[in-house]
C-alpha atoms as a PDB file:
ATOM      1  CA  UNK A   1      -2.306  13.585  -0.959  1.00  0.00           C
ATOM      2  CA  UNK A   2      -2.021   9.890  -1.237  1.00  0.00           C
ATOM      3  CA  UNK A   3      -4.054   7.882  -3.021  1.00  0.00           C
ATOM      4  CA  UNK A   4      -4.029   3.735  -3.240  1.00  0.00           C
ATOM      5  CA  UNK A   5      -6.127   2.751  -6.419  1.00  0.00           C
ATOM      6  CA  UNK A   6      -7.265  -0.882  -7.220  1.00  0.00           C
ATOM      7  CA  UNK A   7      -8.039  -1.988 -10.205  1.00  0.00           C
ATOM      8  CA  UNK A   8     -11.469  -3.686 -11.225  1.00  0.00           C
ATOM      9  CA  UNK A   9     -12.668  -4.947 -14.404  1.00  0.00           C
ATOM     10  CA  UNK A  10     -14.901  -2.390 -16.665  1.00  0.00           C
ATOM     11  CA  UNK A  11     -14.795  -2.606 -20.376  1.00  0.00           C
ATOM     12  CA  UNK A  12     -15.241   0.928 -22.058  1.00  0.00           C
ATOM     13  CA  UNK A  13     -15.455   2.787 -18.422  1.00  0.00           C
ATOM     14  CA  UNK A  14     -14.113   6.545 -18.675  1.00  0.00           C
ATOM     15  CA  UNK A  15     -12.314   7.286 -15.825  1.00  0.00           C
ATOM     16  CA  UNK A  16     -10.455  10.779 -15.541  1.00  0.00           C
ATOM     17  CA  UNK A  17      -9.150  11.773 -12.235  1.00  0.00           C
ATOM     18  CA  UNK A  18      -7.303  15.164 -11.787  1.00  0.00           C
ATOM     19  CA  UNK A  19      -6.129  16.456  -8.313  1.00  0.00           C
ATOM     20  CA  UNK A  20      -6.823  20.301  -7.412  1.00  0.00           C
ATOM     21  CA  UNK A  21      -5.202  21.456  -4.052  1.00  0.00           C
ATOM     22  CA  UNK A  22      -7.314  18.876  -2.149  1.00  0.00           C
ATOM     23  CA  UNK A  23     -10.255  18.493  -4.221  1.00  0.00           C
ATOM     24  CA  UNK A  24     -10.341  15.183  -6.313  1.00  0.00           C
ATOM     25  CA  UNK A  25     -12.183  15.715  -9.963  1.00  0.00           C
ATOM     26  CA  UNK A  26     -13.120  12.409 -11.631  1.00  0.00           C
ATOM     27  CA  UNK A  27     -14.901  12.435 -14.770  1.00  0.00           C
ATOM     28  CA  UNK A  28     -15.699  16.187 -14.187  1.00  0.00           C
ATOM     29  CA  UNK A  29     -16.962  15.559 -10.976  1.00  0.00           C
ATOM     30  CA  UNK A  30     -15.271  17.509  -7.988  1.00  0.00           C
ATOM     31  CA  UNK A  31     -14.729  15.969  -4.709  1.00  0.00           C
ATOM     32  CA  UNK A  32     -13.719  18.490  -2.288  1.00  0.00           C
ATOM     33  CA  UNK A  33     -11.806  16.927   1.049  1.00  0.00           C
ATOM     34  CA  UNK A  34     -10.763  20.203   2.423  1.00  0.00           C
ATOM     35  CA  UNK A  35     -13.288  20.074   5.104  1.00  0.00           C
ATOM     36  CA  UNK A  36     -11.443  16.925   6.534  1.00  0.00           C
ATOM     37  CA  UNK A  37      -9.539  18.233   9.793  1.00  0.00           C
ATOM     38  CA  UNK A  38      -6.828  17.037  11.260  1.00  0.00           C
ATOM     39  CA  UNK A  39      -6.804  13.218  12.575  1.00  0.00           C
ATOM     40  CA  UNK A  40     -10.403  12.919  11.349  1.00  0.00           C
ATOM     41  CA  UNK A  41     -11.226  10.132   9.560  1.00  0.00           C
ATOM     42  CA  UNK A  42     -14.714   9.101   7.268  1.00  0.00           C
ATOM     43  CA  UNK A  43     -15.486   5.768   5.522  1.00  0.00           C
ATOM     44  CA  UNK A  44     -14.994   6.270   1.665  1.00  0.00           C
ATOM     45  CA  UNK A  45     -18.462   4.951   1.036  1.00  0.00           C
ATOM     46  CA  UNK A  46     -19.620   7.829   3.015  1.00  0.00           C
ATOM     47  CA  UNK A  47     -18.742  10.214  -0.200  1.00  0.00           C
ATOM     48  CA  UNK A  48     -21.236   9.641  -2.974  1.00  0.00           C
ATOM     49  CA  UNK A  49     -19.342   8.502  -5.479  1.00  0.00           C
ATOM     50  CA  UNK A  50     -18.579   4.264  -6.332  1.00  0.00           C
ATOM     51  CA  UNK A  51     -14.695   5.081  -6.644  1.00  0.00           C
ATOM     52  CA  UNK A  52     -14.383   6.129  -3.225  1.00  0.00           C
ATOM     53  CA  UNK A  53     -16.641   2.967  -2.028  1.00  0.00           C
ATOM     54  CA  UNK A  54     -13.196   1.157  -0.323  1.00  0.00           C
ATOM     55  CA  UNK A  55     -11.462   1.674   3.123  1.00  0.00           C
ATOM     56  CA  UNK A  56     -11.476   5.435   4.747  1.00  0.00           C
ATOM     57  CA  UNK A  57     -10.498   8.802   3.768  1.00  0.00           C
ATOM     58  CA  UNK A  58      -8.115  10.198   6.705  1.00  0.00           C
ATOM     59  CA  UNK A  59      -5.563  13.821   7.041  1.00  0.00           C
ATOM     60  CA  UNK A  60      -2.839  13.159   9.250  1.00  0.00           C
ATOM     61  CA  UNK A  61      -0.173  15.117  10.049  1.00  0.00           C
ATOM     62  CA  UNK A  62      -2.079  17.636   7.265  1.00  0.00           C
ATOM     63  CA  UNK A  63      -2.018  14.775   3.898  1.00  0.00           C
ATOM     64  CA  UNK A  64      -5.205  13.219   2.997  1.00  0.00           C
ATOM     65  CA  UNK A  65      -4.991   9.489   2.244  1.00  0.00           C
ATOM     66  CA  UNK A  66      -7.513   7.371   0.543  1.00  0.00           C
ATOM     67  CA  UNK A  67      -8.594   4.746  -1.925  1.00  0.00           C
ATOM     68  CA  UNK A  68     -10.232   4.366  -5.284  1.00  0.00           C
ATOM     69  CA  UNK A  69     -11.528   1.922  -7.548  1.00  0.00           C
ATOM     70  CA  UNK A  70     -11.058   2.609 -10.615  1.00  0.00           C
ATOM     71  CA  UNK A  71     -11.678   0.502 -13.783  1.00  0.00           C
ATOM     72  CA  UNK A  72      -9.589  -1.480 -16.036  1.00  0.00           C
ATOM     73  CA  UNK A  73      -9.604  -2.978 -19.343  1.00  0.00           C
ATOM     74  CA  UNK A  74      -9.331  -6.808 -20.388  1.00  0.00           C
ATOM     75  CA  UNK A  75      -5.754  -6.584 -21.223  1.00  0.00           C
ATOM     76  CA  UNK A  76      -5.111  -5.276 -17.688  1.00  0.00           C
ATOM     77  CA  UNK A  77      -1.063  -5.011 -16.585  1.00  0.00           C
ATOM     78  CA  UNK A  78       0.404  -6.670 -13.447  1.00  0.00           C
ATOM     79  CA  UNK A  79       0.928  -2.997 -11.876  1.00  0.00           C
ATOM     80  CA  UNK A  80      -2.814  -2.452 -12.633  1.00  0.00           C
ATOM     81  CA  UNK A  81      -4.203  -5.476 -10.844  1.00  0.00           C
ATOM     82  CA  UNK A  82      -2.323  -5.485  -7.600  1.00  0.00           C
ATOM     83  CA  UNK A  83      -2.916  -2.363  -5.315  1.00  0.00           C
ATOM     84  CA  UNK A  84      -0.790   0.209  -6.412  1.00  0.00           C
ATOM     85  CA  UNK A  85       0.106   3.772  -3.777  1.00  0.00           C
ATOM     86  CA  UNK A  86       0.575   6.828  -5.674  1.00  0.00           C
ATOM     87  CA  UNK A  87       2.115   9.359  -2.928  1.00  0.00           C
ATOM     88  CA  UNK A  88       2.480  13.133  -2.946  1.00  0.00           C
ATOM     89  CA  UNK A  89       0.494  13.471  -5.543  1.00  0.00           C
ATOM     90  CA  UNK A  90       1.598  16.766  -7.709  1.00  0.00           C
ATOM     91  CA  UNK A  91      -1.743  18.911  -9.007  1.00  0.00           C
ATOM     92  CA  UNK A  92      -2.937  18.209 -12.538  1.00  0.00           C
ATOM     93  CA  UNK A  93      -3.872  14.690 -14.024  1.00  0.00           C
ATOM     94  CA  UNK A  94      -3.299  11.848 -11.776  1.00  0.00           C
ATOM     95  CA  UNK A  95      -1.450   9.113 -13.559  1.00  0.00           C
ATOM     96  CA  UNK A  96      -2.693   5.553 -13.436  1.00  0.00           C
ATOM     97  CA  UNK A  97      -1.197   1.945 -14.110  1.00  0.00           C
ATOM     98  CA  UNK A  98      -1.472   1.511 -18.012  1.00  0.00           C
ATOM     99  CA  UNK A  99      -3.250  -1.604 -19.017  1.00  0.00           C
ATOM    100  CA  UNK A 100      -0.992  -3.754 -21.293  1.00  0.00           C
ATOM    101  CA  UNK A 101      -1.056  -3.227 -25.428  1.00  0.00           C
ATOM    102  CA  UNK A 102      -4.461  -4.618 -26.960  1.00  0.00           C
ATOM    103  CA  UNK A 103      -3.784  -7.904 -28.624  1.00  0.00           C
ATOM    104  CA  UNK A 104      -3.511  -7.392 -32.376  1.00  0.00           C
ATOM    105  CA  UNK A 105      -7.003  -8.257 -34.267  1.00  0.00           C
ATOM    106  CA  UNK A 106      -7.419 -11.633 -35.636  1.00  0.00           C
ATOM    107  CA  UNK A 107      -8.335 -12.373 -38.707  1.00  0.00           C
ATOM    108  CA  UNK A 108     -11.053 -14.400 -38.839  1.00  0.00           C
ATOM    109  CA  UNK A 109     -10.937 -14.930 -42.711  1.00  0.00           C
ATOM    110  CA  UNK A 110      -7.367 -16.330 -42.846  1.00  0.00           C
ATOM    111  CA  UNK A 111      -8.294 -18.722 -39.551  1.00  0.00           C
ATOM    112  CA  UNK A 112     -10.869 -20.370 -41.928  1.00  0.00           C
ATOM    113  CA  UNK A 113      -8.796 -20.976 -44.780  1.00  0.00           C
ATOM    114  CA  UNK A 114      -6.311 -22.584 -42.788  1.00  0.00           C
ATOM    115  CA  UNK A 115      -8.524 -24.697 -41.007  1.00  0.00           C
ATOM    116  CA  UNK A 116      -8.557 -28.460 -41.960  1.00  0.00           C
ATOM    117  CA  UNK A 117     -11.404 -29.947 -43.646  1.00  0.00           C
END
């Protein structure tokens, strides 16, 4: 299976996506493709589901290829806002783009005592 994800902005979105033979399950939801035959192709809005809502989901020459939205933080990386393909996808949890480290906190007390008066 190969899968291009894009990244779009979602504070505080869970988004868990584990492959399963040819059933996608993300965020305990199972999407099964198996019924897809050969050469056959559907639009990924078709499946009921607002990660699949981009491009189609095609098998040819017996892998499945698709793509999925899926959400990312503020602190978003370079590798998580350009299209990325993951190919040949192993079973198990899919691994995504990591978003970049949070900032570190400010402190909001020690901005006001340096502030001129």
């Amino acid at each position: 299976m190969n899968i291009t994800v894009y990244g779009q902005r979602h504070d505080d979105q869970q988004f868990e996506i584990t492959k399963d033979g040819e059933t996608l399950i993300i965020n305990d939801e199972r999407f099964d493709l198996s019924p897809l035959l050969e050469g056959a192709s559907i639009v990924g809005s078709a499946v009921q589901s607002k990660w699949f809502s981009l491009g189609k989901i095609i098998r040819k020459k017996g892998v499945i290829s698709l793509s999925l939205l899926y959400p990312v933080p503020a602190n978003f990386s370079p590798e998580q806002a350009t299209p990325k393909l993951l190919e040949n996808i192993p079973d198990g949890p899919v691994e995504l783009p990591k978003p970049l480290p949070d900032p570190a906190p400010v402190n909001e007390s020690a901005l006001q005592q340096e502030a001129p008066e």
